[in-house]
N, C-alpha and C. Protein backbone atom coordinates (compact mmCIF):
# COMPACT_ATOMS: atom_id res chain seq x y z
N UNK A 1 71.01 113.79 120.91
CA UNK A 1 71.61 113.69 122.22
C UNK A 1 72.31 112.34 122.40
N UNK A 2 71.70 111.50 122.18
CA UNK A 2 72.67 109.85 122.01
C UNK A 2 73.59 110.16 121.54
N UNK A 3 73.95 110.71 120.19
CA UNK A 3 75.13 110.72 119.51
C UNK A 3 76.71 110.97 120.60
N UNK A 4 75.87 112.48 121.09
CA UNK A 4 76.89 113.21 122.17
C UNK A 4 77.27 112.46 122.99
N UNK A 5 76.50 111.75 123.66
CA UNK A 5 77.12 110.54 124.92
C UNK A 5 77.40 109.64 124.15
N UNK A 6 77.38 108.70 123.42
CA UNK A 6 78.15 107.68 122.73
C UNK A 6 79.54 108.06 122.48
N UNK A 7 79.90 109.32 122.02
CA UNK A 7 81.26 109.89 122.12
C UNK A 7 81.65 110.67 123.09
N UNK A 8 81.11 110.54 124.05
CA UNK A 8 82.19 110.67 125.54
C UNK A 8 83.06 110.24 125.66
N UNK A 9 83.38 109.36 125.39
CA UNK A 9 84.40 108.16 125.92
C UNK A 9 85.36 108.43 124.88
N UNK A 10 85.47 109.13 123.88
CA UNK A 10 85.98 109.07 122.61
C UNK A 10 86.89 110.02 122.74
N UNK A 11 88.72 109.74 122.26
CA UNK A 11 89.43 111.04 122.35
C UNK A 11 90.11 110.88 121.24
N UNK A 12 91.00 111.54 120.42
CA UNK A 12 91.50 111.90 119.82
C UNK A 12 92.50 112.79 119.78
N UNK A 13 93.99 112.57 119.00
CA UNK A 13 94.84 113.89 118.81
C UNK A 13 96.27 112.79 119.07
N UNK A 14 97.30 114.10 119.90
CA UNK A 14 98.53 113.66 119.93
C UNK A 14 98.76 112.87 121.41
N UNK A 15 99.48 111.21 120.82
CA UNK A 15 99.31 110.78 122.12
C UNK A 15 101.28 109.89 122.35
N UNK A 16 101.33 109.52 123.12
CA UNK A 16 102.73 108.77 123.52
C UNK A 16 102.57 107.39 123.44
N UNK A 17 103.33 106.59 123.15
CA UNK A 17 103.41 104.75 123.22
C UNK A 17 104.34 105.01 124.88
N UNK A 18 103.46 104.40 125.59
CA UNK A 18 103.85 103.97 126.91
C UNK A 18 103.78 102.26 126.65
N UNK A 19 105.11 101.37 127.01
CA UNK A 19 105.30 100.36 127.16
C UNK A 19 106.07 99.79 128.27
N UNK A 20 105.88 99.08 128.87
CA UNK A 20 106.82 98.11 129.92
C UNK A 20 106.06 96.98 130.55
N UNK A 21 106.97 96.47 131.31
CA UNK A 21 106.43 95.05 131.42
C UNK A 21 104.84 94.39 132.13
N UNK A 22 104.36 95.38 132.31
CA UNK A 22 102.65 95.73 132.76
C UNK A 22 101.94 95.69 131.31
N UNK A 23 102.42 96.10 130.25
CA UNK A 23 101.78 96.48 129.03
C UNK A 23 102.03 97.50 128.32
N UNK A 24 101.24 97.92 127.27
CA UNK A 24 100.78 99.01 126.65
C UNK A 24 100.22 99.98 126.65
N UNK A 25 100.18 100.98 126.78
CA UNK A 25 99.51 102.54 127.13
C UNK A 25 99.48 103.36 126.37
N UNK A 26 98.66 104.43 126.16
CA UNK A 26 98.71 105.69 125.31
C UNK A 26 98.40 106.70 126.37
N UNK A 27 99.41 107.93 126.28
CA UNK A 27 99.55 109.15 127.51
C UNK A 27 98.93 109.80 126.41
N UNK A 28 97.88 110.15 126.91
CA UNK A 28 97.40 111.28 126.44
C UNK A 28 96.84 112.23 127.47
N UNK A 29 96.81 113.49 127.34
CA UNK A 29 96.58 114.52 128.80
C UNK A 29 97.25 114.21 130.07
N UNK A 30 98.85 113.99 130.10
CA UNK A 30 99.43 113.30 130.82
C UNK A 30 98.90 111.75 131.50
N UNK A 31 98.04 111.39 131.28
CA UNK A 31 97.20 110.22 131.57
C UNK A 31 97.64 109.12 130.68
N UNK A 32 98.03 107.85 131.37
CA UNK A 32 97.93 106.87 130.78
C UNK A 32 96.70 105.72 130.71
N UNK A 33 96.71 105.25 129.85
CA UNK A 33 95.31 104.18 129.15
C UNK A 33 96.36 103.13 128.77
N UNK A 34 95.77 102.27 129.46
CA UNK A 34 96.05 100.32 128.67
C UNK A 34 95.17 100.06 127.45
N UNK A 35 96.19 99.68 126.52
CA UNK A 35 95.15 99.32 125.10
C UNK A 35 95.27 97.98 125.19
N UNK A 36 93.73 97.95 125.01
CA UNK A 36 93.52 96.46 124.59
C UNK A 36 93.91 95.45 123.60
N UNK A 37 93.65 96.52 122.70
CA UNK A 37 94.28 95.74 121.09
C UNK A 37 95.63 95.84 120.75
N UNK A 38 96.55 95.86 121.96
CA UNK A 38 97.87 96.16 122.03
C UNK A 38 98.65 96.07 121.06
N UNK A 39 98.03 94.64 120.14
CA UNK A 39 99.04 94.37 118.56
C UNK A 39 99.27 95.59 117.77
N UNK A 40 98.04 96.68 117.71
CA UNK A 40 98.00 97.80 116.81
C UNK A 40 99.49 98.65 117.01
N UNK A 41 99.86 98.55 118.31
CA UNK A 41 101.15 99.26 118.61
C UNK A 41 102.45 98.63 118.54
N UNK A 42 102.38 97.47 117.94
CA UNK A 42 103.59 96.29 117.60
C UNK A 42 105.00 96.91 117.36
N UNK A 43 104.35 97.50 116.50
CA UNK A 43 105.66 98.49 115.60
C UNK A 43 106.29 99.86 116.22
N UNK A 44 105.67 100.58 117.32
CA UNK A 44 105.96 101.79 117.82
C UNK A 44 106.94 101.13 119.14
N UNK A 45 107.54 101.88 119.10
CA UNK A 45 108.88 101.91 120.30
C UNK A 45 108.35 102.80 121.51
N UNK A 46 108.41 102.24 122.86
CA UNK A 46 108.29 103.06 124.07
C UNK A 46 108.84 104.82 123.73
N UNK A 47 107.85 105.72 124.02
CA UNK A 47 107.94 107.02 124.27
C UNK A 47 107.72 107.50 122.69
N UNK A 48 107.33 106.70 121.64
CA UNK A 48 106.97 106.86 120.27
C UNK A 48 105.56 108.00 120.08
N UNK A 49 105.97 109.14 119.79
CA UNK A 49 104.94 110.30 119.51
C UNK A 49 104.02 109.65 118.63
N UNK A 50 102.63 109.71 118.47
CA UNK A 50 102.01 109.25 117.59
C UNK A 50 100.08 109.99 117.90
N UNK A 51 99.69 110.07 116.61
CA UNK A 51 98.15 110.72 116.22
C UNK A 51 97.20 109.70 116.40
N UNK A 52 96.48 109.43 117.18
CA UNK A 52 95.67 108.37 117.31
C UNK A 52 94.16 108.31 117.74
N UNK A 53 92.92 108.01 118.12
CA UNK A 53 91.83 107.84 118.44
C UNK A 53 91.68 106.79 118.98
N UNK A 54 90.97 106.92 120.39
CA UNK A 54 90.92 105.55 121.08
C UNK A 54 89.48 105.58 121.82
N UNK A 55 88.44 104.28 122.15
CA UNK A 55 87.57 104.86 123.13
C UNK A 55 87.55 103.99 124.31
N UNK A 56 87.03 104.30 125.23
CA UNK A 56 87.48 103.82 126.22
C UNK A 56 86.61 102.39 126.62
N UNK A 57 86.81 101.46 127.06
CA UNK A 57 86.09 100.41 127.44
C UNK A 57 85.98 99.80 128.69
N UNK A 58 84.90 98.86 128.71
CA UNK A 58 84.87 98.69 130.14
C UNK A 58 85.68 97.10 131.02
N UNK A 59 86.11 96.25 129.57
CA UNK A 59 86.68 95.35 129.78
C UNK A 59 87.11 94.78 128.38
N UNK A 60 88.11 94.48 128.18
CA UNK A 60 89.36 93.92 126.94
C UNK A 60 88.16 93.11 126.44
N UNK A 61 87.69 92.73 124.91
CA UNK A 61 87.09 91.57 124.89
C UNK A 61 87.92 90.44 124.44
N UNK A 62 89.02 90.22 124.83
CA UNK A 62 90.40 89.46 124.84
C UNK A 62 91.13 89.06 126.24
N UNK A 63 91.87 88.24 125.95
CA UNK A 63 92.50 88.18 128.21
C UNK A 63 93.81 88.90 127.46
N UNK A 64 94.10 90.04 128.19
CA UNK A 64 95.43 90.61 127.76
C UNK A 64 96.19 89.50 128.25
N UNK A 65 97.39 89.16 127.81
CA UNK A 65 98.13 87.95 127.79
C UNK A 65 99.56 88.33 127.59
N UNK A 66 100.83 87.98 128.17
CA UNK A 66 102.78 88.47 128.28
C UNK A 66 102.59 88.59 129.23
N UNK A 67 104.00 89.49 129.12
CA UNK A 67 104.82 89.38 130.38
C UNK A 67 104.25 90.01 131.78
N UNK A 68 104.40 89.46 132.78
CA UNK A 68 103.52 89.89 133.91
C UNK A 68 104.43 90.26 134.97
N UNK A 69 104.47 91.57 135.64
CA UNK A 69 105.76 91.81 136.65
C UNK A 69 104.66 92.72 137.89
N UNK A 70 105.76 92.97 138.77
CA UNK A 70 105.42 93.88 139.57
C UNK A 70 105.19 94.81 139.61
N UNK A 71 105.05 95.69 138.73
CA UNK A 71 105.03 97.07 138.44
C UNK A 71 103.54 97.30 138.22
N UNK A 72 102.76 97.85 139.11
CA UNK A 72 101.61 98.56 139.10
C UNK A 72 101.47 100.09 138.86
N UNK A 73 101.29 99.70 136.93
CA UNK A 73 101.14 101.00 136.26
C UNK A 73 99.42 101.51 136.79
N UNK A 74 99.61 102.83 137.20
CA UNK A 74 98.40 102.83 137.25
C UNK A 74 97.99 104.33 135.78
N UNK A 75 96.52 103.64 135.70
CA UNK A 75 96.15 104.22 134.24
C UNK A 75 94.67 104.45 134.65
N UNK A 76 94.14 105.15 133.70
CA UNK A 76 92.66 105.49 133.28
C UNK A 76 92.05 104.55 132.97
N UNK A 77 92.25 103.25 133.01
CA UNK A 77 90.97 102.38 132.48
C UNK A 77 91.42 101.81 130.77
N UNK A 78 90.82 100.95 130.22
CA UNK A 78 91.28 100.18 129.17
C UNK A 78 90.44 101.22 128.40
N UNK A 79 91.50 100.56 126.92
CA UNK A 79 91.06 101.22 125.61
C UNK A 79 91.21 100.22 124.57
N UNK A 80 90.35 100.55 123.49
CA UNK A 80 90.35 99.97 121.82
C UNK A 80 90.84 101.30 120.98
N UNK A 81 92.13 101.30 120.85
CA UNK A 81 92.77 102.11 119.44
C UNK A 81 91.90 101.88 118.10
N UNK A 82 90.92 102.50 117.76
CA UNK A 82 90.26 102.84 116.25
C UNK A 82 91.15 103.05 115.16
N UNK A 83 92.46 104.21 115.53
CA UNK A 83 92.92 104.70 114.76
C UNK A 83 94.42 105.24 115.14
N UNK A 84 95.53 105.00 114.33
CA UNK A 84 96.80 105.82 114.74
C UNK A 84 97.81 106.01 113.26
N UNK A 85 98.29 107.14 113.21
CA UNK A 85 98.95 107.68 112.56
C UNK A 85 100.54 108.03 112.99
């Protein structure tokens, strides 16, 4: 039973690179998520299709840090990308 709730938080499959001047995101289930480890997505271009695994967290263990604007993306809560393809 631990196992099962330890991977709650856990998703997987086909997701979108959401970027702008708020940050980094992955749309997955029309839902966007702020990734924490934002560097992992360095290389993907805004609206970039991509296979990935992320779980969800309850706070960056990093100070997300750039560009800072007005735009209040609103999202599901932060994430750590495990994995993207």
């Amino acid at each position: 039973m631990l196992t099962i709730l330890s991977c709650s938080d856990a998703f997987d499959g086909k997701m979108t690179v959401v970027k702008d001047c708020s940050g980094t995101y992955l749309e997955y289930n029309d839902k966007d998520y702020k990734v924490c480890n934002f560097e992992i997505l360095e290389n993907y271009a805004d609206g970039a299709e991509v296979e990935a695994r992320f779980k969800k967290m309850d706070k960056c263990p990093i100070l997300l840090v750039g560009d800072f604007c007005d735009l209040g993306h609103i999202n599901e809560g932060l994430i750590d990308v495990k994995k993207i393809n």
